[in-house]
C-alpha atoms as a PDB file:
ATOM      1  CA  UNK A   1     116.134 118.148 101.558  1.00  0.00           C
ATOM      2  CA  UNK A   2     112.545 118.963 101.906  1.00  0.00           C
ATOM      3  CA  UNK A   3     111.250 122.427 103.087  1.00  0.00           C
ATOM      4  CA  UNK A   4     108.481 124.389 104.568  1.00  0.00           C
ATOM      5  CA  UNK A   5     106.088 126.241 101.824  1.00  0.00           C
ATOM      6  CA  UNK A   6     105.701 129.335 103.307  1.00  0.00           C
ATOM      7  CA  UNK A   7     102.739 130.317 101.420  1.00  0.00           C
ATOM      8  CA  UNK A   8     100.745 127.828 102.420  1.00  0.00           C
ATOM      9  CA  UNK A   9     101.382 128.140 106.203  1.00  0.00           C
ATOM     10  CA  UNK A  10     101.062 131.846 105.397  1.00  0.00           C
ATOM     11  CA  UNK A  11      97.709 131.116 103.563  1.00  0.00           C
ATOM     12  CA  UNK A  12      96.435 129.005 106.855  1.00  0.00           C
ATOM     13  CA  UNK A  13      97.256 131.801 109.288  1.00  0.00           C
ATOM     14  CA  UNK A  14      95.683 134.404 107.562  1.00  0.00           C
ATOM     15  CA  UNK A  15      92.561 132.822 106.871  1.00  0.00           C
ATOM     16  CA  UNK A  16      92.255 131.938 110.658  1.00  0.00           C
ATOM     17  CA  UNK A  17      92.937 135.450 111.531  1.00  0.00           C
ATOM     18  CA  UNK A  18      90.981 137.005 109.042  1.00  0.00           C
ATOM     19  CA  UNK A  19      88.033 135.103 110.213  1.00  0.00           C
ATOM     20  CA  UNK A  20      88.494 135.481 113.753  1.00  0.00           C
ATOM     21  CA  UNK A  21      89.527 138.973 113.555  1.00  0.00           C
ATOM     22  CA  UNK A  22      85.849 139.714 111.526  1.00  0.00           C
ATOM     23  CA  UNK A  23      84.282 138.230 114.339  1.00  0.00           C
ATOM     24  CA  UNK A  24      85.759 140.737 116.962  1.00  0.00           C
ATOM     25  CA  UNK A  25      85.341 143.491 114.580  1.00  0.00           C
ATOM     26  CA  UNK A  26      81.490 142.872 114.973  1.00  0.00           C
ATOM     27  CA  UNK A  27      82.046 142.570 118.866  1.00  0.00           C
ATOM     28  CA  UNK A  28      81.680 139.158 118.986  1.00  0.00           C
ATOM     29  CA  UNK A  29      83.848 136.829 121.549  1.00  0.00           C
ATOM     30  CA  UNK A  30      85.801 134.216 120.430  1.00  0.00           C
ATOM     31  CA  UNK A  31      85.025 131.892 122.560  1.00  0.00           C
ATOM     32  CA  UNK A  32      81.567 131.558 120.953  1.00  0.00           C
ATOM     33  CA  UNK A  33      83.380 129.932 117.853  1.00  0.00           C
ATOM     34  CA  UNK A  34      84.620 126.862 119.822  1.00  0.00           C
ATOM     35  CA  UNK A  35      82.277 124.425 120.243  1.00  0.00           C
ATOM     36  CA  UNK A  36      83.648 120.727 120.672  1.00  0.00           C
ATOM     37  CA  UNK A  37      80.469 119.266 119.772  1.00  0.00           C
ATOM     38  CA  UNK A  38      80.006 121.008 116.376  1.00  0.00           C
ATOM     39  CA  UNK A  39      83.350 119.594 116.100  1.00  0.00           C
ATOM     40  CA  UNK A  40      83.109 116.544 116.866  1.00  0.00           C
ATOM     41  CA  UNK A  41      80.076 116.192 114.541  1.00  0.00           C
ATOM     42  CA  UNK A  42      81.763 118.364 111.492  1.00  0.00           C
ATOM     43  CA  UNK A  43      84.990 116.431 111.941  1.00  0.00           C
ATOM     44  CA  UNK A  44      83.775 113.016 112.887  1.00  0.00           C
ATOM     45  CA  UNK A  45      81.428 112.757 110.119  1.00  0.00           C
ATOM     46  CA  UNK A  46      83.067 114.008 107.803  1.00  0.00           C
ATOM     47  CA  UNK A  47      86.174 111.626 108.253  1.00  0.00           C
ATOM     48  CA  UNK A  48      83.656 108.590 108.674  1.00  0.00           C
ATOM     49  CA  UNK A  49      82.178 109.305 105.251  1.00  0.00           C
ATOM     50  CA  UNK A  50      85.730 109.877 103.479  1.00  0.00           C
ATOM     51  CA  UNK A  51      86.354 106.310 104.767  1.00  0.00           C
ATOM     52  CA  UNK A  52      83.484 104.880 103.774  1.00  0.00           C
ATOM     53  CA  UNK A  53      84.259 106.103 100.254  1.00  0.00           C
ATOM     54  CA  UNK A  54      87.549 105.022 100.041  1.00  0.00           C
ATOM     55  CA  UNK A  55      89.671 101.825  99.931  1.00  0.00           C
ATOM     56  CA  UNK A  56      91.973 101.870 102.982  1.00  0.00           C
ATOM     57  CA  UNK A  57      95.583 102.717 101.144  1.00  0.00           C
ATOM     58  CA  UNK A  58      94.526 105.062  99.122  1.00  0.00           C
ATOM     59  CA  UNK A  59      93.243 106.706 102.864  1.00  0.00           C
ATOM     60  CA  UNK A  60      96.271 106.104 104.680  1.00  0.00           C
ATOM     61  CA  UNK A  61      98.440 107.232 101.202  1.00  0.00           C
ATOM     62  CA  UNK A  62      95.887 110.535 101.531  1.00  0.00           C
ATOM     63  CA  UNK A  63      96.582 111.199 105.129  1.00  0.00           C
ATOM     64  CA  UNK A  64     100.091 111.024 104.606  1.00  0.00           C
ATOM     65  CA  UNK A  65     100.246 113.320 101.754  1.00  0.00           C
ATOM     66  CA  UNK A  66      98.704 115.944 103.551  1.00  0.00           C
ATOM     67  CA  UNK A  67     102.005 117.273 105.045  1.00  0.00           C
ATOM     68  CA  UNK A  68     103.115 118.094 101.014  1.00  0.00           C
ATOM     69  CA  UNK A  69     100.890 121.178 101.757  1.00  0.00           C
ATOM     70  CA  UNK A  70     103.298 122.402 103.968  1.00  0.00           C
ATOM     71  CA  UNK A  71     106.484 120.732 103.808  1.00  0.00           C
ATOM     72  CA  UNK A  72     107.100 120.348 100.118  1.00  0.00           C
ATOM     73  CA  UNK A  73     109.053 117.446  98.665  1.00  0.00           C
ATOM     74  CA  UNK A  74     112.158 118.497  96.449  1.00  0.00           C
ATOM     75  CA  UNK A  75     111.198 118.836  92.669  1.00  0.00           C
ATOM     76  CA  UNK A  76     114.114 120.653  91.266  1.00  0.00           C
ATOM     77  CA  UNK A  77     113.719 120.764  87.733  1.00  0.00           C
ATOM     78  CA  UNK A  78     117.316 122.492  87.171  1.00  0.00           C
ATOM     79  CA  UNK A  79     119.184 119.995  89.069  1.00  0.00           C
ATOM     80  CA  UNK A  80     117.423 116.993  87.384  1.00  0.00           C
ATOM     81  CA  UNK A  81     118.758 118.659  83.805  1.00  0.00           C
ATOM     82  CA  UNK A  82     122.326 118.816  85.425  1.00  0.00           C
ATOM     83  CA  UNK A  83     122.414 115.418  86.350  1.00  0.00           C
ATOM     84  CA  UNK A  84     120.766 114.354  82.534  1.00  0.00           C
ATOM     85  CA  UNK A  85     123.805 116.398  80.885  1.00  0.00           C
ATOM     86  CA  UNK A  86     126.064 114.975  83.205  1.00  0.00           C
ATOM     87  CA  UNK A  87     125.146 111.661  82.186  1.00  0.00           C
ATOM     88  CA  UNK A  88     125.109 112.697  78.396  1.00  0.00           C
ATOM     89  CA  UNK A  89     128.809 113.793  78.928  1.00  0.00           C
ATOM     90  CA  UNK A  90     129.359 110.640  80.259  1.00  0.00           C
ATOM     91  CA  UNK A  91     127.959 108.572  77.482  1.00  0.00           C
ATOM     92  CA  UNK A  92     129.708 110.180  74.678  1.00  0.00           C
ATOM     93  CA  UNK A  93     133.046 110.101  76.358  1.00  0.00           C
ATOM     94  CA  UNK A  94     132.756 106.597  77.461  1.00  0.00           C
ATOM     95  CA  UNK A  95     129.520 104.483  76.302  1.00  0.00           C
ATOM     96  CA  UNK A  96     126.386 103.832  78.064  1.00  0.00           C
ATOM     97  CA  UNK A  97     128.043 101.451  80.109  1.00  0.00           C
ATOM     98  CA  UNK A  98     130.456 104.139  81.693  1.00  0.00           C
ATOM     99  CA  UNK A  99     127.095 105.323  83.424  1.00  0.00           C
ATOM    100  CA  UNK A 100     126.955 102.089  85.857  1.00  0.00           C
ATOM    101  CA  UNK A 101     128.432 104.001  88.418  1.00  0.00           C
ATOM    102  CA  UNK A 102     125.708 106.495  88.337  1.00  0.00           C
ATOM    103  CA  UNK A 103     122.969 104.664  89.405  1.00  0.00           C
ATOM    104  CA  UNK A 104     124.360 103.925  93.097  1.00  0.00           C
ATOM    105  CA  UNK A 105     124.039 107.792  93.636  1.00  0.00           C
ATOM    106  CA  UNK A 106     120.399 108.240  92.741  1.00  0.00           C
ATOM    107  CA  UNK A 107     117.632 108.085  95.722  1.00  0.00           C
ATOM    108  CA  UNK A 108     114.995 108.258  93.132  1.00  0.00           C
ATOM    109  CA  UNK A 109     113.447 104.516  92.301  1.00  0.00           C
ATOM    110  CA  UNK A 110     111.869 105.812  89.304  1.00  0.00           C
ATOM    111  CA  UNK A 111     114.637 106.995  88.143  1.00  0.00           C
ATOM    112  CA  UNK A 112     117.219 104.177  89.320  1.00  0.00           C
ATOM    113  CA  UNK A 113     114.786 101.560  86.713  1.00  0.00           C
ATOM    114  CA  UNK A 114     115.332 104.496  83.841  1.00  0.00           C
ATOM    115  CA  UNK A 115     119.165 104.678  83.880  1.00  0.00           C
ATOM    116  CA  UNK A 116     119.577 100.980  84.415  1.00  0.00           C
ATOM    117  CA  UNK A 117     117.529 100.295  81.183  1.00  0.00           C
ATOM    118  CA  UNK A 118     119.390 102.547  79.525  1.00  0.00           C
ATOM    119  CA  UNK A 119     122.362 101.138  80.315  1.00  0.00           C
ATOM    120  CA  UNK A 120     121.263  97.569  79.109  1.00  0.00           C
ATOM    121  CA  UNK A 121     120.957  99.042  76.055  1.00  0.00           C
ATOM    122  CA  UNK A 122     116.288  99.214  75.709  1.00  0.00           C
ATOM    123  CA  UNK A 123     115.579 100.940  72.802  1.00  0.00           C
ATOM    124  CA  UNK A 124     114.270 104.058  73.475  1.00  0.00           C
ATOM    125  CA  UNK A 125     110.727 103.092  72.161  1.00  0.00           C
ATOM    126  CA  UNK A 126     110.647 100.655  74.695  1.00  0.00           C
ATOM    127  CA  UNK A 127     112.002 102.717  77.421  1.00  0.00           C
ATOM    128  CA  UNK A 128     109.929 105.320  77.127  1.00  0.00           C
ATOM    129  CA  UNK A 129     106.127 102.835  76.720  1.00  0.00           C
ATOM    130  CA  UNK A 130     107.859 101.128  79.760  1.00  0.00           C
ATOM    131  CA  UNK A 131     108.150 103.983  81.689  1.00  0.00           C
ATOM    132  CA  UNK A 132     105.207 105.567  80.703  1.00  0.00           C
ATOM    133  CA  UNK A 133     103.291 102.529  81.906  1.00  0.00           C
ATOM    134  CA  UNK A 134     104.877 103.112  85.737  1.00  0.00           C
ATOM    135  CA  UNK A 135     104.534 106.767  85.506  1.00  0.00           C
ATOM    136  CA  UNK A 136     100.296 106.929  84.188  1.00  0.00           C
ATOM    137  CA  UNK A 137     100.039 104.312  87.396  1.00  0.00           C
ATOM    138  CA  UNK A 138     102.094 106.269  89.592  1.00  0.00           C
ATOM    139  CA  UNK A 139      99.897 109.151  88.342  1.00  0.00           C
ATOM    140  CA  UNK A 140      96.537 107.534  89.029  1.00  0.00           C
ATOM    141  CA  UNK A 141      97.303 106.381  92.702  1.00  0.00           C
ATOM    142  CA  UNK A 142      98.689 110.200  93.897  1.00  0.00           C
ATOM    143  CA  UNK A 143      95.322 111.730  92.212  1.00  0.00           C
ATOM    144  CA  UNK A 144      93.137 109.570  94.160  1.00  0.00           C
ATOM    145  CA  UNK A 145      94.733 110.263  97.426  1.00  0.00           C
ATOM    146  CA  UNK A 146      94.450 113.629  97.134  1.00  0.00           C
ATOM    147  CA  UNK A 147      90.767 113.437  96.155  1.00  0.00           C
ATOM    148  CA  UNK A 148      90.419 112.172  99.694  1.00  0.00           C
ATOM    149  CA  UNK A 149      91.054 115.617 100.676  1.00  0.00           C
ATOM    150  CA  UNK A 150      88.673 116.768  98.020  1.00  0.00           C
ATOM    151  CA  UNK A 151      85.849 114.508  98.906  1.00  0.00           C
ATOM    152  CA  UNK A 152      85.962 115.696 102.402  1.00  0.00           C
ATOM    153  CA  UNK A 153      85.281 119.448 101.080  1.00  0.00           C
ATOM    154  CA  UNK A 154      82.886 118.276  99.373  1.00  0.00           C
ATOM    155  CA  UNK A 155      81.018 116.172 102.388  1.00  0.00           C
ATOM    156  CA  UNK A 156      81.809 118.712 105.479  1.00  0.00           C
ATOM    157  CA  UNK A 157      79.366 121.483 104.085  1.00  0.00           C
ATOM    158  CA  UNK A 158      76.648 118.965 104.215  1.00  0.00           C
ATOM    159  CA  UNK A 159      77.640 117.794 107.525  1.00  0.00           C
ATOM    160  CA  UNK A 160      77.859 121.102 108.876  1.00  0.00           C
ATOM    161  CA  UNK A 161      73.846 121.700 107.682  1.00  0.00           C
ATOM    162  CA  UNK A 162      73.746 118.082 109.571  1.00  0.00           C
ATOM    163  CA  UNK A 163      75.161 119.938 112.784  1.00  0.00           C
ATOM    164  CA  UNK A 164      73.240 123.150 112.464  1.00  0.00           C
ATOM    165  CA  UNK A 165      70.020 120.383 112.233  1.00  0.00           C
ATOM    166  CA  UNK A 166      70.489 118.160 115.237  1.00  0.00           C
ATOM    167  CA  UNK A 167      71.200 121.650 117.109  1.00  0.00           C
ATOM    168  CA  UNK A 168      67.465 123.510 116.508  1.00  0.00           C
ATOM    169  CA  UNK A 169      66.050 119.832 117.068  1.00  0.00           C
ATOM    170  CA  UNK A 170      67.606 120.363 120.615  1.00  0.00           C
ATOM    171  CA  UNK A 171      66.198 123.528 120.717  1.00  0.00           C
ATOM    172  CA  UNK A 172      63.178 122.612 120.056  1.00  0.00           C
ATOM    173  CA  UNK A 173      63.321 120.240 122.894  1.00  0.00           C
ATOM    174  CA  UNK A 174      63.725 122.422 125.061  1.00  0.00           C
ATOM    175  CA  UNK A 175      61.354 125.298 124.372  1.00  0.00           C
ATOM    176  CA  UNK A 176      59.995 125.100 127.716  1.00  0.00           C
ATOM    177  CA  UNK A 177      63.610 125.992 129.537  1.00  0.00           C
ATOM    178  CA  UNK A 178      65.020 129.064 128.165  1.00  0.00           C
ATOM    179  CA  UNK A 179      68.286 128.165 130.173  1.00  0.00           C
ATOM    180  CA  UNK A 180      68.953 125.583 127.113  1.00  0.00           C
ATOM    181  CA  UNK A 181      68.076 127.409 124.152  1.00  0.00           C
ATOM    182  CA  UNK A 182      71.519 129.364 124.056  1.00  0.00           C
ATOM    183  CA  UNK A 183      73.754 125.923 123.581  1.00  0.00           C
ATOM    184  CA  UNK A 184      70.994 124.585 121.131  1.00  0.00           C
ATOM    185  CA  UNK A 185      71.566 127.145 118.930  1.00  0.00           C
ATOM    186  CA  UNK A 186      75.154 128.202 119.286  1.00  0.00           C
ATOM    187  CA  UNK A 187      76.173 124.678 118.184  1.00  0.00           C
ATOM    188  CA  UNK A 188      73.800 125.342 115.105  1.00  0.00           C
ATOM    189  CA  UNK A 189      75.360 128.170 113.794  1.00  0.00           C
ATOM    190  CA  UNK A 190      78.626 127.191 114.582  1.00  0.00           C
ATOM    191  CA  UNK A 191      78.216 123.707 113.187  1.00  0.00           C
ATOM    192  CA  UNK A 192      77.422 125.162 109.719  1.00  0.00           C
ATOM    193  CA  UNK A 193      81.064 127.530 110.200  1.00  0.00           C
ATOM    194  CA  UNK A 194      83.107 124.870 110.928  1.00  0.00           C
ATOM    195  CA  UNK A 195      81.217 122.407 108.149  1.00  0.00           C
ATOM    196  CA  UNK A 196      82.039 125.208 105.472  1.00  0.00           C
ATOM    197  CA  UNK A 197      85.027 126.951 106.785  1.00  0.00           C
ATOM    198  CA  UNK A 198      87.193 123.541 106.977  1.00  0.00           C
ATOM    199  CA  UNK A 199      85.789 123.174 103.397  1.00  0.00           C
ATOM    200  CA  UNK A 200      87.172 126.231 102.125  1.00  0.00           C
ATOM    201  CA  UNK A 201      89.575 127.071 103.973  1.00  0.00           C
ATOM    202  CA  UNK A 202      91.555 123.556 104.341  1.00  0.00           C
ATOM    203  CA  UNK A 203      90.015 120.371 102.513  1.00  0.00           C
ATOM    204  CA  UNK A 204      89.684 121.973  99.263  1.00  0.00           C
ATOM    205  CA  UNK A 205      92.570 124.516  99.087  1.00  0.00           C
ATOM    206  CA  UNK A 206      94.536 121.028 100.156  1.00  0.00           C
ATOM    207  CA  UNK A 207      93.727 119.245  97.708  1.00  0.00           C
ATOM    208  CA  UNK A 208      94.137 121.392  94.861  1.00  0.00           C
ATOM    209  CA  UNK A 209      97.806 122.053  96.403  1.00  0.00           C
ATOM    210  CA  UNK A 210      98.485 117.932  96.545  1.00  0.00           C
ATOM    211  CA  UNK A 211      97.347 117.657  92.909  1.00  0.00           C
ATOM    212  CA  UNK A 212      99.504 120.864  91.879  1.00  0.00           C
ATOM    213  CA  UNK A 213     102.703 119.084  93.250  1.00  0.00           C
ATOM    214  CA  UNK A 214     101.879 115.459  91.674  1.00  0.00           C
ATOM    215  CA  UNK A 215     101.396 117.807  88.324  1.00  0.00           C
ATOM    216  CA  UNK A 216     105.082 118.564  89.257  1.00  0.00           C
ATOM    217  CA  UNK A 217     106.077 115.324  90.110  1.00  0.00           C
ATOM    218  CA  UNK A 218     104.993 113.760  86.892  1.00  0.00           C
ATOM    219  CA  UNK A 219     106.628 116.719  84.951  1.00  0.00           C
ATOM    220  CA  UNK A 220     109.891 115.830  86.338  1.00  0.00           C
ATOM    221  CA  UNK A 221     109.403 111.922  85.500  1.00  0.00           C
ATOM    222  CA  UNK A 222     108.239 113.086  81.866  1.00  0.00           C
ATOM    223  CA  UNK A 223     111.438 115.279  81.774  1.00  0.00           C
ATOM    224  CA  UNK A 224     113.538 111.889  82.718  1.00  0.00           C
ATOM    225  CA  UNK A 225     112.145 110.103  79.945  1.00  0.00           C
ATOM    226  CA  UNK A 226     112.520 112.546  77.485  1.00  0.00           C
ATOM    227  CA  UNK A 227     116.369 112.953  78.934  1.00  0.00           C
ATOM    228  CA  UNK A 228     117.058 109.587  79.259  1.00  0.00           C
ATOM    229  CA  UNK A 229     115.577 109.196  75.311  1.00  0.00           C
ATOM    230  CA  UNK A 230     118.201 111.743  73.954  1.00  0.00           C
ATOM    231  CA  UNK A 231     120.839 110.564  75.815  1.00  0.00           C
ATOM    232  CA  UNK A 232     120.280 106.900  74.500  1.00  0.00           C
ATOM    233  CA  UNK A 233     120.071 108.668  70.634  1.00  0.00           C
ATOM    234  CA  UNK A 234     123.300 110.393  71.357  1.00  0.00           C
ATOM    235  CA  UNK A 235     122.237 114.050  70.942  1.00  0.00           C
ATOM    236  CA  UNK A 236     124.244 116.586  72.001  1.00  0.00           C
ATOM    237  CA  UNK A 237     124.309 117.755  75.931  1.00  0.00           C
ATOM    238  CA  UNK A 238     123.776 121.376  75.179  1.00  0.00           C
ATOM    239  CA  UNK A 239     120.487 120.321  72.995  1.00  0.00           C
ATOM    240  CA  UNK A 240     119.307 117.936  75.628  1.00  0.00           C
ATOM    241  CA  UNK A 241     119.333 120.968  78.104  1.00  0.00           C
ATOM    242  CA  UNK A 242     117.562 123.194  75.428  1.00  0.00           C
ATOM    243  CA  UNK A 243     114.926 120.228  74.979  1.00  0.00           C
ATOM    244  CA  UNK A 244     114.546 120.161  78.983  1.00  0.00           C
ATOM    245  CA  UNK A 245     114.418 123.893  79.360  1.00  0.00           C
ATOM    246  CA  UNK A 246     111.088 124.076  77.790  1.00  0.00           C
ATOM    247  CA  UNK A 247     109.703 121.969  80.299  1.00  0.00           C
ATOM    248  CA  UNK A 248     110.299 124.888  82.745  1.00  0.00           C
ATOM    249  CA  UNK A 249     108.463 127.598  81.156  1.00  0.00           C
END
């Protein structure tokens, strides 16, 4: 069952707070920090130059990811070691074979293809290479959807400068009616807030939180291999758990 990181929601709220909270400390309104069309351009061309850059799965695979950052997929280390002795018990009471039955109550494809090579009997050199192959690919394709994130902190500073540009050209336009100048210059400033402030505050602190939990992800496949390895060699459960305790650290 998946569930809600706290910190990170926590993280979000107090950033927006802290922010808006300096700027009515300093007597400011807040209603000067919403502009829709320093929006529209931060936003809009920021997400038009992530999709130029990228191929349109690994976008779509990006997009979708997002929502790790704040409702976290299960990666329970302890209860993958359980289920690794429990198959090890299994094994040395009744043979690989006797671990058929296991494989119907996995929900984890990945791990489904490791049991049932084990039980056809794959050497564990060729288990783990095998599964090593599907894990460094699995690896590659969640690391560039979460650079997705990271290439739009990277571009919405820029496009924020962009913003703050096409603003003073307006005002500049309109030197001659005073009555103008104000929204020419708001959407300048605030242009450049929103083009570094979604940087900081959400594309980049979102992508370093996606790549933190495919570091996890891939630490728990590793930790199958390694399991499935020992179980194969017929080591004893209580060493197998030892061996997958230092994974935790």
């Amino acid at each position: 069952m998946r569930k809600f990181d706290l910190i990170s929601i926590a993280g979000l709220l107090l950033a927006i707070v802290a922010i808006v909270g300096g700027q009515l400390l300093e007597g400011g309104h807040v209603a000067s920090l919403l502009q829709v069309t320093a929006f529209v351009i931060v936003i809009g061309g920021t997400l038009g130059a992530v999709m130029l850059q990228s191929a349109l799965p690994v976008f779509l695979r990006g997009m979708r990811m997002a929502k790790w950052a704040f409702v976290s997929p299960v990666l329970d280390g302890e209860h993958l070691i359980q289920q690794i002795m429990t198959w090890s018990n299994t094994a040395r009471r009744g043979g690989l074979l006797a671990l058929e039955p296991a494989i119907e109550d996995l929900d984890d494809p990945f791990a489904k293809r490791g049991l049932q090579m084990l039980i056809d009997g794959a050497e564990p050199e060729a288990l783990r290479e095998t599964l090593q192959v599907e894990i460094d690919a699995y690896e590659s394709q969640q690391r560039q959807a979460a650079k997705v994130w990271e290439a739009a902190g990277g571009y919405s500073p820029t496009i924020g400068i962009l913003g703050a540009v096409l603003g003073l050209i307006h005002v500049m336009e309109n030197l001659s009616d005073p009555s103008k100048l104000g929204a020419g210059i708001a959407v300048a400033f605030v242009a450049t807030v929103y083009g570094v402030g979604s940087a900081n505050l959400i594309f980049l602190p979102l992508a370093n939180k996606l790549k933190s939990i495919i570091g996890r992800e891939i630490m728990l496949r590793e930790m199958l291999i390694e399991g499935s390895i020992a179980v194969a060699n017929g080591e004893n459960p209580r060493l197998i758990e030892r061996k997958l305790q230092g994974y935790l650290v």
